[in-house]
C-alpha atoms as a PDB file:
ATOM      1  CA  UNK A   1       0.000   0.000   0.000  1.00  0.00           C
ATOM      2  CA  UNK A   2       1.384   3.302  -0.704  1.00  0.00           C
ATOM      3  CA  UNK A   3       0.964   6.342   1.174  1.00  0.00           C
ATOM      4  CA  UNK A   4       1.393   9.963  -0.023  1.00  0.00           C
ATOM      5  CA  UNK A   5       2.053  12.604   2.944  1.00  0.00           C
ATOM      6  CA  UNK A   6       0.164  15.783   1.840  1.00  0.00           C
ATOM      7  CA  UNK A   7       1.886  18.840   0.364  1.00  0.00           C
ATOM      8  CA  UNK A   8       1.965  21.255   3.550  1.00  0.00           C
ATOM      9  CA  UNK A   9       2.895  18.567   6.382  1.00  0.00           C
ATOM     10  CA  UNK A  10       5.189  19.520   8.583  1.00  0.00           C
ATOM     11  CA  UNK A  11       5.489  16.945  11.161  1.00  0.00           C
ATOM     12  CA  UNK A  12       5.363  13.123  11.650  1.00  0.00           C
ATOM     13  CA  UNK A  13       4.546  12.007  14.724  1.00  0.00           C
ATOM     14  CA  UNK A  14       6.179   9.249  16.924  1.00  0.00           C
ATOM     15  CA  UNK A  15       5.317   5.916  15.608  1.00  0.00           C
ATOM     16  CA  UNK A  16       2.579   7.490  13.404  1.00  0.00           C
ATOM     17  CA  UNK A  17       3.065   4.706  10.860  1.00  0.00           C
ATOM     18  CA  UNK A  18       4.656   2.096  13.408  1.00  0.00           C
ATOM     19  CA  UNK A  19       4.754  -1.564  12.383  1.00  0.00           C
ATOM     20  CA  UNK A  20       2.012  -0.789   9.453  1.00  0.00           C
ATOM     21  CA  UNK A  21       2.736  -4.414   7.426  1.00  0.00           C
ATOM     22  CA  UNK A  22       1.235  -3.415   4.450  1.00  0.00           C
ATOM     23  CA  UNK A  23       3.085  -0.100   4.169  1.00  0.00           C
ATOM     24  CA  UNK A  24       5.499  -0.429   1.098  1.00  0.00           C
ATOM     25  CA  UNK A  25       5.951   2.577  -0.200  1.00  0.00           C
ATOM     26  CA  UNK A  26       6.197   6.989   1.020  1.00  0.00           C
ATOM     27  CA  UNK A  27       6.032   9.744  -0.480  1.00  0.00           C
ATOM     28  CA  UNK A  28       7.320  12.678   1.488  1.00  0.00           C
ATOM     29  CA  UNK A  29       7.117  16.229   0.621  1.00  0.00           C
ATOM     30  CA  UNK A  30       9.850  18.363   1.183  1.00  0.00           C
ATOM     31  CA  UNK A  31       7.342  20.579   3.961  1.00  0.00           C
ATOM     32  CA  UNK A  32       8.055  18.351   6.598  1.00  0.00           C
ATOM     33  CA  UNK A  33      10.919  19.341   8.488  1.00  0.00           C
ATOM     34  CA  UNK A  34      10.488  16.644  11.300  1.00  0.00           C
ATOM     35  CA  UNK A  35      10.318  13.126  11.824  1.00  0.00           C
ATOM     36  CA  UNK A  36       9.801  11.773  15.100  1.00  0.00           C
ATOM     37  CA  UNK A  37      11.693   8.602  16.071  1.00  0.00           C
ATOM     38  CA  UNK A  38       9.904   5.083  15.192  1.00  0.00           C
ATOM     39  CA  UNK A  39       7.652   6.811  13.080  1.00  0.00           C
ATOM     40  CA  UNK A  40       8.172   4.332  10.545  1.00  0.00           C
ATOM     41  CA  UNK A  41       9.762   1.885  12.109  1.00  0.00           C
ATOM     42  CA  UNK A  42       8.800  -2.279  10.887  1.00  0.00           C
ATOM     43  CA  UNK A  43       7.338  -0.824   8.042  1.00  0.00           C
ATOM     44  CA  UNK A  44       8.260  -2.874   5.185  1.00  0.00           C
ATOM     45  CA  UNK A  45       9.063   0.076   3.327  1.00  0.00           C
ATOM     46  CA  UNK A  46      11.626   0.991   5.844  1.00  0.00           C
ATOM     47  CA  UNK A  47      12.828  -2.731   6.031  1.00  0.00           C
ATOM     48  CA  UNK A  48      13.312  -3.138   2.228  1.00  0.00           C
ATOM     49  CA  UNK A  49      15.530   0.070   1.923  1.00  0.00           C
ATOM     50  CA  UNK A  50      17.916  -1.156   4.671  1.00  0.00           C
ATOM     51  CA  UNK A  51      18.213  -4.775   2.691  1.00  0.00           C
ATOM     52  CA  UNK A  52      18.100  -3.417  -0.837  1.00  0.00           C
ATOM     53  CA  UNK A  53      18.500   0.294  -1.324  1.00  0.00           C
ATOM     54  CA  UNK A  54      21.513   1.659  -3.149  1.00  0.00           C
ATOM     55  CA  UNK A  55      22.524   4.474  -1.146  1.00  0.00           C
ATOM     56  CA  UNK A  56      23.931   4.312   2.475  1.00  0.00           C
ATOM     57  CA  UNK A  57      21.338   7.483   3.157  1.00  0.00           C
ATOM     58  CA  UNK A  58      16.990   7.800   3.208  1.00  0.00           C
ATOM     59  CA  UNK A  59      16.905  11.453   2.608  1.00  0.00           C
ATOM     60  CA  UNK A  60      13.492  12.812   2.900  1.00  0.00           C
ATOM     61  CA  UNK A  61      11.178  15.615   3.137  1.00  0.00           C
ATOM     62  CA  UNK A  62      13.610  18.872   3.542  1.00  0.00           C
ATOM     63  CA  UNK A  63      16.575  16.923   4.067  1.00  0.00           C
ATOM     64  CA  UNK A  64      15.728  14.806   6.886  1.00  0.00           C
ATOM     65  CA  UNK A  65      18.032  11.776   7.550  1.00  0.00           C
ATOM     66  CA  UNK A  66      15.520   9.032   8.135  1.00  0.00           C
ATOM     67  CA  UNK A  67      17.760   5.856   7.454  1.00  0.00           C
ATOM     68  CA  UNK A  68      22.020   5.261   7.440  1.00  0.00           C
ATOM     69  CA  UNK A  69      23.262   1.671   6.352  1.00  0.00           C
ATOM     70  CA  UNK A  70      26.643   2.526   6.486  1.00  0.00           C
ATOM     71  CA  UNK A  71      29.847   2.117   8.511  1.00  0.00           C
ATOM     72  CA  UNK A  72      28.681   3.755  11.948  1.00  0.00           C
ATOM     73  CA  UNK A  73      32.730   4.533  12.119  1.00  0.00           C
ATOM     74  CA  UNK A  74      32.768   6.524   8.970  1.00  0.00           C
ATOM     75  CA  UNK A  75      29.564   8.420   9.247  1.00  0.00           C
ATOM     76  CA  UNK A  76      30.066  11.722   7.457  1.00  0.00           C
ATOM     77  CA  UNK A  77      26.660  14.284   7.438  1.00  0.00           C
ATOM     78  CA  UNK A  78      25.333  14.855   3.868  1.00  0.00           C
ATOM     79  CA  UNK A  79      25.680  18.552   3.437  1.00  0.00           C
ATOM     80  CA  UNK A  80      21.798  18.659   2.451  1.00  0.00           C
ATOM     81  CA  UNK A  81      21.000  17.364   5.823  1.00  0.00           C
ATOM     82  CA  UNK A  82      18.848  19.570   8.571  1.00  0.00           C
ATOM     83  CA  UNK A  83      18.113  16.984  11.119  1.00  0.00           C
ATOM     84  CA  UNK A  84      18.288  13.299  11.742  1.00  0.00           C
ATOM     85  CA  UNK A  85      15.242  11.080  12.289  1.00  0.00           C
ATOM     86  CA  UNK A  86      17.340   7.603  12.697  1.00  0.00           C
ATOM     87  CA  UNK A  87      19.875   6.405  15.055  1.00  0.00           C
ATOM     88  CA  UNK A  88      23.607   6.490  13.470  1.00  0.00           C
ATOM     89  CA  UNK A  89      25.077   2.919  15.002  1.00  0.00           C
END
């Protein structure tokens, strides 16, 4: 099920889309400007990036940080990053 986040959102709440099973794909405008933690957390969306996305960032909205795959020891900030929505390990 996909699920567009309307133009003008600012905010996602905590765990506002928390273990939704059938959630597989997000749109995210670039109005929000906060993520609160878990808010997508066991999401399948969320899950398949971490096991099959290309990139070692999720980058949404206006340059949230919402996912980092990388090594934890050689974490470097994307420039186009405002705030982070996602523990760094």
């Amino acid at each position: 099920m996909p699920v567009v986040i309307p133009e003008g959102t600012t905010t996602i709440g905590y765990a506002a889309f928390y273990h939704c099973d059938d959630l597989e794909d997000v749109t995210i405008p670039d109005s929000v400007t906060y993520i609160a933690d878990n808010a997508f957390a066991y999401t399948p969306w969320l899950e398949n990036w971490y096991e099959n996305g290309d990139e070692d960032y999720l980058i949404v909205g206006d340059g949230i940080l919402l996912g980092y795959k990388g090594d934890p020891e050689n974490y470097v900030q994307p420039q186009n990053v405002k705030s982070i929505a996602c523990k760094i390990p």
